[in-house]
N, C-alpha and C. Protein backbone atom coordinates (compact mmCIF):
# COMPACT_ATOMS: atom_id res chain seq x y z
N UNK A 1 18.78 -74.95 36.89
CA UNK A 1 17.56 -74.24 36.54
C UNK A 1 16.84 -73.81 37.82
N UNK A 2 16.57 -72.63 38.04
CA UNK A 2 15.87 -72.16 39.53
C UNK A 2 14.40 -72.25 39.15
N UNK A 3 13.70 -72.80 39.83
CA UNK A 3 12.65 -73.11 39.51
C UNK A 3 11.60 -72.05 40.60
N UNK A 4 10.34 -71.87 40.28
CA UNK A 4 9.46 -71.22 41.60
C UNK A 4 9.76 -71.94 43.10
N UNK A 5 10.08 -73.05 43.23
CA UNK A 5 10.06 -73.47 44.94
C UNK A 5 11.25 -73.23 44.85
N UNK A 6 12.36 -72.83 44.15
CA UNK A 6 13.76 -72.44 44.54
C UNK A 6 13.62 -71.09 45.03
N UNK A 7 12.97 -69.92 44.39
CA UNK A 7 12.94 -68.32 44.52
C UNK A 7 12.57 -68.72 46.17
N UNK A 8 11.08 -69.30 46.09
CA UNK A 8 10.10 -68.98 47.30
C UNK A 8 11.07 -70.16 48.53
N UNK A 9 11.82 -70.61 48.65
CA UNK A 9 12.81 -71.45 49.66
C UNK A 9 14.23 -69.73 49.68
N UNK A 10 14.48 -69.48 48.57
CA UNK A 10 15.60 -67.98 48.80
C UNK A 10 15.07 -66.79 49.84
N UNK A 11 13.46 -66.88 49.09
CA UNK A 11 12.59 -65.62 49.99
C UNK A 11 12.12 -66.10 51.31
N UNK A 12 12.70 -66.98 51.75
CA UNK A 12 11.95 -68.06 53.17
C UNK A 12 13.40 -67.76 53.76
N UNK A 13 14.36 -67.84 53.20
CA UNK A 13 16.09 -67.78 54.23
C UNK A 13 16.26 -66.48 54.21
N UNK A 14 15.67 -65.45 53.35
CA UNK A 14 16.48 -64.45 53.92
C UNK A 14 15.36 -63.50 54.32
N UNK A 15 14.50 -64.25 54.84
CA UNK A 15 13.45 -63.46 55.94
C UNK A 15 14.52 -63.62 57.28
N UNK A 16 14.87 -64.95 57.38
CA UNK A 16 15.72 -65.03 58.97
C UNK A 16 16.42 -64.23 59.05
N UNK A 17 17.37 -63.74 58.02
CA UNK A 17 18.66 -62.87 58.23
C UNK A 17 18.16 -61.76 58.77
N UNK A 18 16.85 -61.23 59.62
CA UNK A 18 16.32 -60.39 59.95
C UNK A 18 17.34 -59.97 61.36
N UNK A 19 17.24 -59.23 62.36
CA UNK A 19 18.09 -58.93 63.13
C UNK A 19 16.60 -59.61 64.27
N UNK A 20 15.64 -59.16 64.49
CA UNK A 20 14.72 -59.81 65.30
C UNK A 20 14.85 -61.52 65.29
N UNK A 21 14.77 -62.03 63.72
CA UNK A 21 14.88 -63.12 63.81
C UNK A 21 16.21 -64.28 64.30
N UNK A 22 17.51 -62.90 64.62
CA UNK A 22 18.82 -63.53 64.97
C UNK A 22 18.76 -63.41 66.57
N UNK A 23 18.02 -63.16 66.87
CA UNK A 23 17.65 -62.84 68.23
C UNK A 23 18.42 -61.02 69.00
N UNK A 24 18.34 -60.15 67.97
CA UNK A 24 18.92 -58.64 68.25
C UNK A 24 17.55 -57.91 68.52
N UNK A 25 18.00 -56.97 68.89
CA UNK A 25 17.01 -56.14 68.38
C UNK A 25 17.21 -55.19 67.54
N UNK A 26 16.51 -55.15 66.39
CA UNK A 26 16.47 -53.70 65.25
C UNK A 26 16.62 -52.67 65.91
N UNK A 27 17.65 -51.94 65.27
CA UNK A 27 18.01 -50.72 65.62
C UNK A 27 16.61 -49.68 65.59
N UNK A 28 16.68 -48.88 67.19
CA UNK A 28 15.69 -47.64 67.01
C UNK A 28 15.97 -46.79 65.67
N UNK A 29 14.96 -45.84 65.95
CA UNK A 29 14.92 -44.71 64.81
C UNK A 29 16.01 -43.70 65.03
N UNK A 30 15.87 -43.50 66.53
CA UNK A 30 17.11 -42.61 67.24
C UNK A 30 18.48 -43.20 66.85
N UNK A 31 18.51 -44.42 67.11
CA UNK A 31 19.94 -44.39 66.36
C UNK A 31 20.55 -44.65 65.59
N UNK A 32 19.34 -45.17 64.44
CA UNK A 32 19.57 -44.61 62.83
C UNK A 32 19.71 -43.29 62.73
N UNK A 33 18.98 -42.27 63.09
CA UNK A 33 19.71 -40.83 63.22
C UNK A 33 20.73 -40.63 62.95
N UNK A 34 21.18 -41.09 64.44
CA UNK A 34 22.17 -40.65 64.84
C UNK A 34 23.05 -41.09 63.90
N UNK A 35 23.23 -42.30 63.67
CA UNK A 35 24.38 -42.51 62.98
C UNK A 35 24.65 -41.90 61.51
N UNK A 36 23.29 -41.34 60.68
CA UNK A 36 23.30 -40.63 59.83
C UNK A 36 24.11 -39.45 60.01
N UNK A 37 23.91 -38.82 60.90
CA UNK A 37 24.25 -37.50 61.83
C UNK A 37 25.80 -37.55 61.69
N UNK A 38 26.03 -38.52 62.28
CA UNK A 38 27.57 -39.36 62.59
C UNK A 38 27.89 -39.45 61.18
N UNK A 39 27.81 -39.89 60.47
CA UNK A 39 28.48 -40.45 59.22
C UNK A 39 27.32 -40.13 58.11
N UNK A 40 26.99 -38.46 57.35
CA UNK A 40 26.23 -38.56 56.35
C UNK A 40 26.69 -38.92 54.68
N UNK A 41 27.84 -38.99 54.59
CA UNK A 41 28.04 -39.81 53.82
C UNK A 41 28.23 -41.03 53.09
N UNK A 42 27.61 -42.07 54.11
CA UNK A 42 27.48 -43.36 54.34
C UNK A 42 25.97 -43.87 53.76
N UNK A 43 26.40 -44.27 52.50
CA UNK A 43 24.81 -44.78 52.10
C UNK A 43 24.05 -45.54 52.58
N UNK A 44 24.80 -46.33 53.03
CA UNK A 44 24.21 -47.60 54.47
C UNK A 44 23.35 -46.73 55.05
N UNK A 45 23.94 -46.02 55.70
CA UNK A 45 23.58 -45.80 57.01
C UNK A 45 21.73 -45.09 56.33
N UNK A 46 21.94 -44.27 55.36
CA UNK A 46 20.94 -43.34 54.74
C UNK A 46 19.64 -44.99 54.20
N UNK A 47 20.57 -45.75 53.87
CA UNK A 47 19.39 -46.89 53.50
C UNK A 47 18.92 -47.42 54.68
N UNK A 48 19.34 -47.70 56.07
CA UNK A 48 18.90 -48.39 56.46
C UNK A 48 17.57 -46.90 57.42
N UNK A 49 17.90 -46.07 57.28
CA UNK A 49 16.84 -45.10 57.95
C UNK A 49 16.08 -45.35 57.00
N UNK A 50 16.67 -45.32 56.11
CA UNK A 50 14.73 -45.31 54.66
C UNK A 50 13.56 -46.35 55.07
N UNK A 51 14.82 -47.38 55.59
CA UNK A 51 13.98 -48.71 55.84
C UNK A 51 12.94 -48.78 57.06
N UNK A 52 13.71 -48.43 57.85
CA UNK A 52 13.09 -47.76 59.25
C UNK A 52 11.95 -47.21 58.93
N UNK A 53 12.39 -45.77 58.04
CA UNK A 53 10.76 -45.02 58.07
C UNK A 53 9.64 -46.11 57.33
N UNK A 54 10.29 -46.62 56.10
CA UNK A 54 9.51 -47.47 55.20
C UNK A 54 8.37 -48.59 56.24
N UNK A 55 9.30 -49.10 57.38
CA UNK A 55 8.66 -50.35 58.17
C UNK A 55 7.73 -49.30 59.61
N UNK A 56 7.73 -47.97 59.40
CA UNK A 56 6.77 -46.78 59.96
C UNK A 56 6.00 -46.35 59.60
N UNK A 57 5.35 -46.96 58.04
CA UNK A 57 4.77 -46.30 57.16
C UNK A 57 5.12 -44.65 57.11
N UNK A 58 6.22 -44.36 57.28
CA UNK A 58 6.41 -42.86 56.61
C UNK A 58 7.19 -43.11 55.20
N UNK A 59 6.16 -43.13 54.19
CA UNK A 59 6.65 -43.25 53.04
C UNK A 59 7.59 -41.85 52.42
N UNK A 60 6.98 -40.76 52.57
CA UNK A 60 8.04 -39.67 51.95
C UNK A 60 9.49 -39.56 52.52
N UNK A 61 9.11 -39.71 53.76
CA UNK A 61 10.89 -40.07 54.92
C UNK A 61 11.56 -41.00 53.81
N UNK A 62 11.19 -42.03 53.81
CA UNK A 62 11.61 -43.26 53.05
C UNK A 62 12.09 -43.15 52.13
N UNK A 63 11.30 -42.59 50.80
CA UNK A 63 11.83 -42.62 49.75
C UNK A 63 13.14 -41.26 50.09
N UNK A 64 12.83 -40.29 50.26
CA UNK A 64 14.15 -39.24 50.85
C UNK A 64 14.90 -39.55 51.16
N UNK A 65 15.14 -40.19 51.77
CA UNK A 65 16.42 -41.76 52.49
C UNK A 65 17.01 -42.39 51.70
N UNK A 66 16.22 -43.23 50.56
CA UNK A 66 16.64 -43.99 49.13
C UNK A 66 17.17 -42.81 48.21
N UNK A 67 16.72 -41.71 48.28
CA UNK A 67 17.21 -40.86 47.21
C UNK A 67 18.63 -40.78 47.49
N UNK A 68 18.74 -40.20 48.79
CA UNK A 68 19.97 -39.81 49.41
C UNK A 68 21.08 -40.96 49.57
N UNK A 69 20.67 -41.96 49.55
CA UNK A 69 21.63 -43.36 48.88
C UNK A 69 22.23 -43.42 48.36
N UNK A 70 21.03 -43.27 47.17
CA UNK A 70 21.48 -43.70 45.54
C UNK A 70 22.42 -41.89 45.51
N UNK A 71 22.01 -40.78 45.85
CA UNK A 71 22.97 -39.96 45.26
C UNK A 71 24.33 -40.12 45.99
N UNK A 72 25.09 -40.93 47.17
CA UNK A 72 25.73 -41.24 47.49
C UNK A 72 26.74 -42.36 46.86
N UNK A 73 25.76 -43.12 46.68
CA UNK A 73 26.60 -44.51 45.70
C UNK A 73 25.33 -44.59 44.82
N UNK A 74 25.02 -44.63 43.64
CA UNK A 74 24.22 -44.48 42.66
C UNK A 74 24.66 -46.16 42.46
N UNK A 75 23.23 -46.85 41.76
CA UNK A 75 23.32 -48.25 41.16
C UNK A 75 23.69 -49.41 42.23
N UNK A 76 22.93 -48.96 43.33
CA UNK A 76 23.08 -50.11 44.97
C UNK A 76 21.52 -50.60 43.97
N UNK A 77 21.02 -51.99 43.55
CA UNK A 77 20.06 -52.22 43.53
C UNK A 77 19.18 -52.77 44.31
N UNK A 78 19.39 -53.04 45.53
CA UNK A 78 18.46 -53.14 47.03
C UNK A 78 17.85 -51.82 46.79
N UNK A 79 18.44 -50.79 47.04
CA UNK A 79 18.04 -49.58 46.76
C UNK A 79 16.92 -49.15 46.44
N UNK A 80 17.84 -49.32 44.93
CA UNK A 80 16.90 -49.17 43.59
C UNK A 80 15.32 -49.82 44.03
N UNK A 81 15.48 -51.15 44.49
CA UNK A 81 14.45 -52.12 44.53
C UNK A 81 13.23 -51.03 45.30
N UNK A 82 13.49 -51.20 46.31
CA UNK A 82 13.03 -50.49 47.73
C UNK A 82 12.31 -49.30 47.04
N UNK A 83 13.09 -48.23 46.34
CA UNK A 83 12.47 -47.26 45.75
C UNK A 83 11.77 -47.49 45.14
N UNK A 84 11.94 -48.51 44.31
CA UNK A 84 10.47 -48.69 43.04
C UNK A 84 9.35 -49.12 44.01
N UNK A 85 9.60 -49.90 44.59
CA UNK A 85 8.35 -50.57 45.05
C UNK A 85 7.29 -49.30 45.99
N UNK A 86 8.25 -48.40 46.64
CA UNK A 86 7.52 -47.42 47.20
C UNK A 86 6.79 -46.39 46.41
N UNK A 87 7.84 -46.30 44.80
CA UNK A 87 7.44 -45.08 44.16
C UNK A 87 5.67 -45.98 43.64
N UNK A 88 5.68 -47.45 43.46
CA UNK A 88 4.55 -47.97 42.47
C UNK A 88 3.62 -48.26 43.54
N UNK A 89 3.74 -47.79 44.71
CA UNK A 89 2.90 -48.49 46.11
C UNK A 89 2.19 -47.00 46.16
N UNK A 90 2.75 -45.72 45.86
CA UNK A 90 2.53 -44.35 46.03
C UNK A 90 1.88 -43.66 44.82
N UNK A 91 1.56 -44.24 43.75
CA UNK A 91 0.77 -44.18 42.40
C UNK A 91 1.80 -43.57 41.69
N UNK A 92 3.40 -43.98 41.72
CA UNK A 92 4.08 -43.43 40.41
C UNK A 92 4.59 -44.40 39.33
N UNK A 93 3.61 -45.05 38.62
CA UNK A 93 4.02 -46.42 38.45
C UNK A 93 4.91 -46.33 37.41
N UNK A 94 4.59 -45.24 36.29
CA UNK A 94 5.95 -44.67 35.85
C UNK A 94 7.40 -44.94 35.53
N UNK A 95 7.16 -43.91 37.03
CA UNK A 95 8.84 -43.59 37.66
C UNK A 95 9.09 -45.28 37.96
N UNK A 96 8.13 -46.15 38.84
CA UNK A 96 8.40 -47.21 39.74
C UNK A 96 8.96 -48.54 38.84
N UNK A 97 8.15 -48.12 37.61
CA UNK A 97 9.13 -49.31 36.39
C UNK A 97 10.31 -48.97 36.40
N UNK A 98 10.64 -47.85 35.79
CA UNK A 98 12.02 -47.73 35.35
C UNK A 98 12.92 -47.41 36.56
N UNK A 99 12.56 -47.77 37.78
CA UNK A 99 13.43 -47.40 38.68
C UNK A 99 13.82 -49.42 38.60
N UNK A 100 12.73 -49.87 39.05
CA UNK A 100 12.78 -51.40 39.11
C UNK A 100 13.61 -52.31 37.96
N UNK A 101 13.12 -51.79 36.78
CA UNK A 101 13.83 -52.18 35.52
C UNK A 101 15.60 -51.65 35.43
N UNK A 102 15.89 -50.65 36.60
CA UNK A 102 17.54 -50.75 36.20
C UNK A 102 17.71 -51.13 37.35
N UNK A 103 17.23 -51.51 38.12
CA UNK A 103 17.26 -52.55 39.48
C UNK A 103 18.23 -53.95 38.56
N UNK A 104 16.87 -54.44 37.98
CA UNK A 104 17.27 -55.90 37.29
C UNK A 104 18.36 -55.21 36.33
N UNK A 105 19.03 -54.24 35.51
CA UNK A 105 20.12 -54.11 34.58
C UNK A 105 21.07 -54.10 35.38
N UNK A 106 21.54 -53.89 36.59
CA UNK A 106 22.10 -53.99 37.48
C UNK A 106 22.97 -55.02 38.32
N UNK A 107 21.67 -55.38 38.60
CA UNK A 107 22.24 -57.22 38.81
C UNK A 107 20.80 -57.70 38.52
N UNK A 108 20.71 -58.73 37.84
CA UNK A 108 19.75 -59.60 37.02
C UNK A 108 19.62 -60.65 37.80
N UNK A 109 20.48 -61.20 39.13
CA UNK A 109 19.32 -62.07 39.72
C UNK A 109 18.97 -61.85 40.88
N UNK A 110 18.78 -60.23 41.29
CA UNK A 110 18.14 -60.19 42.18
C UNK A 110 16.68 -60.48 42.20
N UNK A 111 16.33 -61.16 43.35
CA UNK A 111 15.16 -61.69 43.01
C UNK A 111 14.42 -61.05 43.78
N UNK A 112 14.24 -59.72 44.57
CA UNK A 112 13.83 -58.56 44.94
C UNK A 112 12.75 -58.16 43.50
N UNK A 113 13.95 -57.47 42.72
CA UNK A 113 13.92 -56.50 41.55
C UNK A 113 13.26 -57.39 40.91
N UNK A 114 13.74 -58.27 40.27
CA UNK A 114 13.19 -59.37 39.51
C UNK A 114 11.57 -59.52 39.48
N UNK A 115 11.90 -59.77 41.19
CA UNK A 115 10.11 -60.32 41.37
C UNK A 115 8.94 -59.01 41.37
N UNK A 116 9.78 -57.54 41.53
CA UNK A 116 8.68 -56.59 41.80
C UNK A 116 8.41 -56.03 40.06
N UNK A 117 9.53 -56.31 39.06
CA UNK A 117 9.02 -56.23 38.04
C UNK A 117 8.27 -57.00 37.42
N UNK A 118 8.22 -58.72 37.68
CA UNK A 118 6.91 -59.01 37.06
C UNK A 118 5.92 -58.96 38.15
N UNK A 119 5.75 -59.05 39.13
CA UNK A 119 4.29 -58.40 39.37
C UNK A 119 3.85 -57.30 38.99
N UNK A 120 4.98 -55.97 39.04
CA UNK A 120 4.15 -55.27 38.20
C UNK A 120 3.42 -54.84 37.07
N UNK A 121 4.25 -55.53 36.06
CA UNK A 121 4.02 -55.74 34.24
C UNK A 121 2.79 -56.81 34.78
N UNK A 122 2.75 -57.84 35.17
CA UNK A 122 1.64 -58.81 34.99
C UNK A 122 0.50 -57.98 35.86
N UNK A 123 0.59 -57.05 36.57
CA UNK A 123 -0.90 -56.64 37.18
C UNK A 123 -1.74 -55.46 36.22
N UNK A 124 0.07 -54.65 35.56
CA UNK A 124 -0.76 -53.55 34.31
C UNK A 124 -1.35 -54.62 33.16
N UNK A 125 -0.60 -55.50 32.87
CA UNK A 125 -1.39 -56.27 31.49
C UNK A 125 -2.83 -56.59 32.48
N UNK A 126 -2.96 -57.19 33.29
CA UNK A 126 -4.02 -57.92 33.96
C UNK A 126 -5.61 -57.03 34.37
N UNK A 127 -4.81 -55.64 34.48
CA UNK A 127 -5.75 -54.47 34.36
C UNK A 127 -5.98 -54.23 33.15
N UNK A 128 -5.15 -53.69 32.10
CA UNK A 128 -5.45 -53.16 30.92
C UNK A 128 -6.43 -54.50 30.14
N UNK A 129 -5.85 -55.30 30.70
CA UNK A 129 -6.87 -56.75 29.50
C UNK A 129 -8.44 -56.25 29.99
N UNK A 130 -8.79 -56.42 31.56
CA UNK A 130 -9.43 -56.70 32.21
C UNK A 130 -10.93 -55.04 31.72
N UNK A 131 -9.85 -54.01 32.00
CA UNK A 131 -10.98 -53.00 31.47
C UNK A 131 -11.80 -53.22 29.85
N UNK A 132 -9.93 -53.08 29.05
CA UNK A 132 -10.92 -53.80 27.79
C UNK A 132 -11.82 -54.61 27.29
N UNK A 133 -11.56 -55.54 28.43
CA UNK A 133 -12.99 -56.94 28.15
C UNK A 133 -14.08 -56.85 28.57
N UNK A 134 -13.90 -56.14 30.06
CA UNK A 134 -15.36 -55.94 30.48
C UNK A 134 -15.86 -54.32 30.37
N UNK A 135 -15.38 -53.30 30.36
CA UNK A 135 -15.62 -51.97 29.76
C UNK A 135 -15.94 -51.94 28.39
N UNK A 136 -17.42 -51.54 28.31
CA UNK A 136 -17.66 -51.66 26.68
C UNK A 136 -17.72 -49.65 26.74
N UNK A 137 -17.38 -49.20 25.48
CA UNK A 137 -16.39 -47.90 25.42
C UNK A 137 -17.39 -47.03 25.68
N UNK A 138 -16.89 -45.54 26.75
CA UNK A 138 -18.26 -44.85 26.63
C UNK A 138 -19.14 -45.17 27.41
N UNK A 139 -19.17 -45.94 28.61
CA UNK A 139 -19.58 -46.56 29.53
C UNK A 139 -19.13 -47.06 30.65
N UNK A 140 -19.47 -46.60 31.86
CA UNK A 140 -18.82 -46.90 32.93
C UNK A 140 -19.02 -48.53 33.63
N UNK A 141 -18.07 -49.09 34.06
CA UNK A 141 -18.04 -50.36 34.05
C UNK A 141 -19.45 -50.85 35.31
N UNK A 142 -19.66 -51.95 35.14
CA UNK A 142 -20.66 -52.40 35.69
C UNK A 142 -20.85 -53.71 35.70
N UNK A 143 -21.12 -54.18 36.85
CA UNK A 143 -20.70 -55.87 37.04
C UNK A 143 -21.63 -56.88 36.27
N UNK A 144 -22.79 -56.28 36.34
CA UNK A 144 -23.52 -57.40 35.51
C UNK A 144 -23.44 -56.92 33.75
N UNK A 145 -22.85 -56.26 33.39
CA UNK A 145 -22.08 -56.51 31.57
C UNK A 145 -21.84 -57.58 31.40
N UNK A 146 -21.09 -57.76 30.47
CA UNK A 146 -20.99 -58.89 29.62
C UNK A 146 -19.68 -58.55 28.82
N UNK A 147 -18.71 -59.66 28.59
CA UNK A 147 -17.39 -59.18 27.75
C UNK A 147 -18.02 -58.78 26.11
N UNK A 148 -17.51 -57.87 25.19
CA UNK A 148 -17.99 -57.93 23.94
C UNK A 148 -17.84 -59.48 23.50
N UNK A 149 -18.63 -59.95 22.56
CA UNK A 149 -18.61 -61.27 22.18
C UNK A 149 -18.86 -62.51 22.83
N UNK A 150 -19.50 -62.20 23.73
CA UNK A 150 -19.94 -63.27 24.71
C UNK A 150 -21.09 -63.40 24.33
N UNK A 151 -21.74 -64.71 24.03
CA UNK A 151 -22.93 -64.99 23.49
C UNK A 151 -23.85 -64.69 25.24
N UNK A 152 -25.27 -64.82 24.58
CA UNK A 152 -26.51 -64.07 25.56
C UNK A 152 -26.87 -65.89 26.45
């Protein structure tokens, strides 16, 4: 049975597998390029530039990168993952479920995919509860309200 200190001990080991943390250094941007350049049919190579721009905050680079992946080898769910989380970080929350949700149909224990779909379902329920209770209808919210049915 994997329990929460099992996920969060998985998400603690494969922070190390980092290339900084093996003592390398992460490849520049230049020669992620390049090697795109070199080999554009290599989804690798197209994911790991996404990642690059992604850890540059150039989000549109990024996701362009993941697109060009997945249309290379379609159903990589790292991928997949990566994309949702950018498309639901970029207000497409949408697109960012159902990219995330065939993440997990994909492989089901990634715990990437896994984990970015329930945070996201638990933050829309957590919003949608949250307006309904304290938004009374026809009225713009306001901190000192009161939930309907809350005695005075």
């Amino acid at each position: 049975m994997i329990t929460h200190l099992t996920i969060l001990v998985i998400m603690v080991l494969s922070l190390g597998a980092s290339p900084a943390a093996a003592g390398q250094t992460p490849p520049t941007l230049r020669a992620l390029k390049q090697a795109v350049v070199a080999k554009p049919q290599d989804p690798q190579a197209h994911y790991a530039l996404g990642l690059k721009y992604e850890s540059l905050g150039q989000t549109r680079k990024a996701i362009a990168e993941y697109r060009k992946s997945l249309s290379l080898k379609p159903g990589n769910d790292k991928v997949l993952s990566s994309l949702g989380r950018l498309m639901a970080a970029g207000g497409e929350p949408d697109q960012a479920i159902k990219i995330i949700q065939q993440a997990v149909k994909l492989n089901p224990k990634s715990v990437e995919a896994r984990s970015l779909g329930g945070q996201w379902i638990t933050s829309r329920r957590w919003l949608s509860c949250s307006r309904a209770t304290w938004t009374p209808p026809g009225r713009p919210w306001r901190p000192a309200s009161r939930p309907r049915g809350m005695p005075r």
